[in-house]
C-alpha atoms as a PDB file:
ATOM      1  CA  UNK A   1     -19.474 -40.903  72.200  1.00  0.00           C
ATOM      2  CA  UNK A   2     -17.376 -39.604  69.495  1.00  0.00           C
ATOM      3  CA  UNK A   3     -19.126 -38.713  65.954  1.00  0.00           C
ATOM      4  CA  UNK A   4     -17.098 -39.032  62.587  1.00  0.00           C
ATOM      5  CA  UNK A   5     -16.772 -35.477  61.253  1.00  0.00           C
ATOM      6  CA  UNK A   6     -18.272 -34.658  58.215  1.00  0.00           C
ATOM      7  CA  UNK A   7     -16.089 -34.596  55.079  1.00  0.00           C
ATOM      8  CA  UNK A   8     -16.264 -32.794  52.199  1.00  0.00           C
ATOM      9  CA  UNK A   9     -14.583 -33.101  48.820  1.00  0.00           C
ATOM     10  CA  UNK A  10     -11.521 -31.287  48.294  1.00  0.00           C
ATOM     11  CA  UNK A  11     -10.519 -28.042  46.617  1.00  0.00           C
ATOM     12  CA  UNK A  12      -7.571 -28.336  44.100  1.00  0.00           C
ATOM     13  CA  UNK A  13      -6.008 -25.346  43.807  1.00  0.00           C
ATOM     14  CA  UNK A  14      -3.840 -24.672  40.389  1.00  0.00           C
ATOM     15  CA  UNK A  15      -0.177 -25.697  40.893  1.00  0.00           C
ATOM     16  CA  UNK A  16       2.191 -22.668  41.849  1.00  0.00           C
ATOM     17  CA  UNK A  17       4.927 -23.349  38.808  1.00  0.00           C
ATOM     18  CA  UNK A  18       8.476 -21.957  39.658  1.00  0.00           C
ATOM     19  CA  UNK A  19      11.470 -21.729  37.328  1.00  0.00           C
ATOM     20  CA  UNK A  20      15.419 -21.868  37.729  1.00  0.00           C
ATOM     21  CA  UNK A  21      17.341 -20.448  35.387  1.00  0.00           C
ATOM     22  CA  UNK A  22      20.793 -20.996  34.952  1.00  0.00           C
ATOM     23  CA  UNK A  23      23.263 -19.266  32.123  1.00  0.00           C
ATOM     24  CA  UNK A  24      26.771 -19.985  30.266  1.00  0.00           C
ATOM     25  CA  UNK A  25      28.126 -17.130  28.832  1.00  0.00           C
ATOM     26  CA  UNK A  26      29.834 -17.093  25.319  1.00  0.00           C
ATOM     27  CA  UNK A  27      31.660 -14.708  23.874  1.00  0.00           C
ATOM     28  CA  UNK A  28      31.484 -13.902  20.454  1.00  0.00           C
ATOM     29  CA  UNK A  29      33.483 -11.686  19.196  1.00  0.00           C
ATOM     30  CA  UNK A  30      32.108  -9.136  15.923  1.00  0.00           C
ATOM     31  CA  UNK A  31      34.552  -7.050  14.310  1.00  0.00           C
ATOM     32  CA  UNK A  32      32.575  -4.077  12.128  1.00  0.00           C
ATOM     33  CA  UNK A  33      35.439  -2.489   9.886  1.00  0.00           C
ATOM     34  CA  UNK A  34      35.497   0.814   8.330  1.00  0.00           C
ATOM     35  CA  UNK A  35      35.946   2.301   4.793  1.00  0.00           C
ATOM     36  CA  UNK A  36      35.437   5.902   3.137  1.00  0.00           C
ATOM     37  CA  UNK A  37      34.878   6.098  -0.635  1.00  0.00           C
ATOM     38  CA  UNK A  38      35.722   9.798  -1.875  1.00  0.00           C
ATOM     39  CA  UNK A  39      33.245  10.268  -5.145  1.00  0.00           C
ATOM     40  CA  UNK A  40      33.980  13.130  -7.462  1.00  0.00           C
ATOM     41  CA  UNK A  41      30.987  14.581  -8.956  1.00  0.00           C
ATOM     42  CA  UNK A  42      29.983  16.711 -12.844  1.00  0.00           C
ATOM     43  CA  UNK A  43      26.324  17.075 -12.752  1.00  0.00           C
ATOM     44  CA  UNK A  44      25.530  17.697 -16.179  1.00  0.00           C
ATOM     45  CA  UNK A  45      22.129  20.268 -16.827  1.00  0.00           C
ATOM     46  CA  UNK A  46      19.295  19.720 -18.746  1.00  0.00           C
ATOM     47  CA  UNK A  47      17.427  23.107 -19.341  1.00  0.00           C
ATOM     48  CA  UNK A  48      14.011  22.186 -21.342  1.00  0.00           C
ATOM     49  CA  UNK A  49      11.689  24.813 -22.757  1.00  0.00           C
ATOM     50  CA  UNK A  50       8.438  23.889 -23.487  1.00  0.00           C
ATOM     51  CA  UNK A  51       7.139  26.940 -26.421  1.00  0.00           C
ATOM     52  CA  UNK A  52       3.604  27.032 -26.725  1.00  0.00           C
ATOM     53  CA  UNK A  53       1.265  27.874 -29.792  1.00  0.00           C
ATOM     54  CA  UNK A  54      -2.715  28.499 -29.351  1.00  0.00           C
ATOM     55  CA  UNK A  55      -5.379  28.024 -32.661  1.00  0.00           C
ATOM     56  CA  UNK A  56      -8.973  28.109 -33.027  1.00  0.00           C
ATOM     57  CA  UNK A  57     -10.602  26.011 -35.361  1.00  0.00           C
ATOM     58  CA  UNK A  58     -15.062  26.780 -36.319  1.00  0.00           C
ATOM     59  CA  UNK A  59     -16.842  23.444 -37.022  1.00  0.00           C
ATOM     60  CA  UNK A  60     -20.183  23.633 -38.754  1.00  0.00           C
ATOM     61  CA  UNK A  61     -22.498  20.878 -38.725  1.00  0.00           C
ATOM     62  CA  UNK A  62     -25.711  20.115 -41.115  1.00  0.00           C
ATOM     63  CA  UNK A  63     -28.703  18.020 -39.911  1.00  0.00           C
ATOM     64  CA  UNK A  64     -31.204  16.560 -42.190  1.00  0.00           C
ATOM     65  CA  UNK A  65     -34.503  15.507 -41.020  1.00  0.00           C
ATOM     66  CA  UNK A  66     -37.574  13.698 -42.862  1.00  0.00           C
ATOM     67  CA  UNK A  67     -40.780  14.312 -40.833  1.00  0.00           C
ATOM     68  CA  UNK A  68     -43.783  12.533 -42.508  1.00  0.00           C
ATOM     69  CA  UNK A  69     -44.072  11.034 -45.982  1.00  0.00           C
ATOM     70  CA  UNK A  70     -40.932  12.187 -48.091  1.00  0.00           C
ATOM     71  CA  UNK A  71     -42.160  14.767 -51.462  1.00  0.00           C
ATOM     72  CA  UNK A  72     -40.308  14.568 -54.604  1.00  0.00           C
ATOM     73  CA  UNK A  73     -37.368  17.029 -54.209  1.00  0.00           C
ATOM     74  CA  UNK A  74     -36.731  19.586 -56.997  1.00  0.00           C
ATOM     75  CA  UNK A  75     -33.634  19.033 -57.532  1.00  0.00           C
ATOM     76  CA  UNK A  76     -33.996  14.885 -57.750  1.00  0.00           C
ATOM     77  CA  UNK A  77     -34.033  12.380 -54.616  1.00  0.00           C
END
């Protein structure tokens, strides 16, 4: 007697990519020319002098105050 194997479902695997590449060559040709500028130079100085001066100046300040009910003032208010 002969028994039907058992069967599963199947595994897919990913797909195993593979590339071909293939190349043309061109040949472009870049041409880089040269040129020398001579520059002649006067540097003109600036000398600066910064002279310096110190003063002092004394402020006075006067405060008034009013503490309670105001009294006539001598000399007028």
């Amino acid at each position: 007697m002969h028994c039907r194997p058992h069967v599963v479902a199947p595994i897919v695997h990913p797909p195993k990519c593979c590339e071909q590449h293939y190349f043309d060559a061109t040949v472009v040709p870049h041409i880089h020319p040269s040129h020398t500028t001579h520059v002649n130079h006067h540097i003109f100085q600036h000398q600066h002098y910064f002279p310096h001066t110190e003063s002092v100046v004394n402020e006075v300040a006067n405060q008034h105050f009013h503490c309670g009910v105001p009294a006539p003032f001598p000399w007028g208010y």
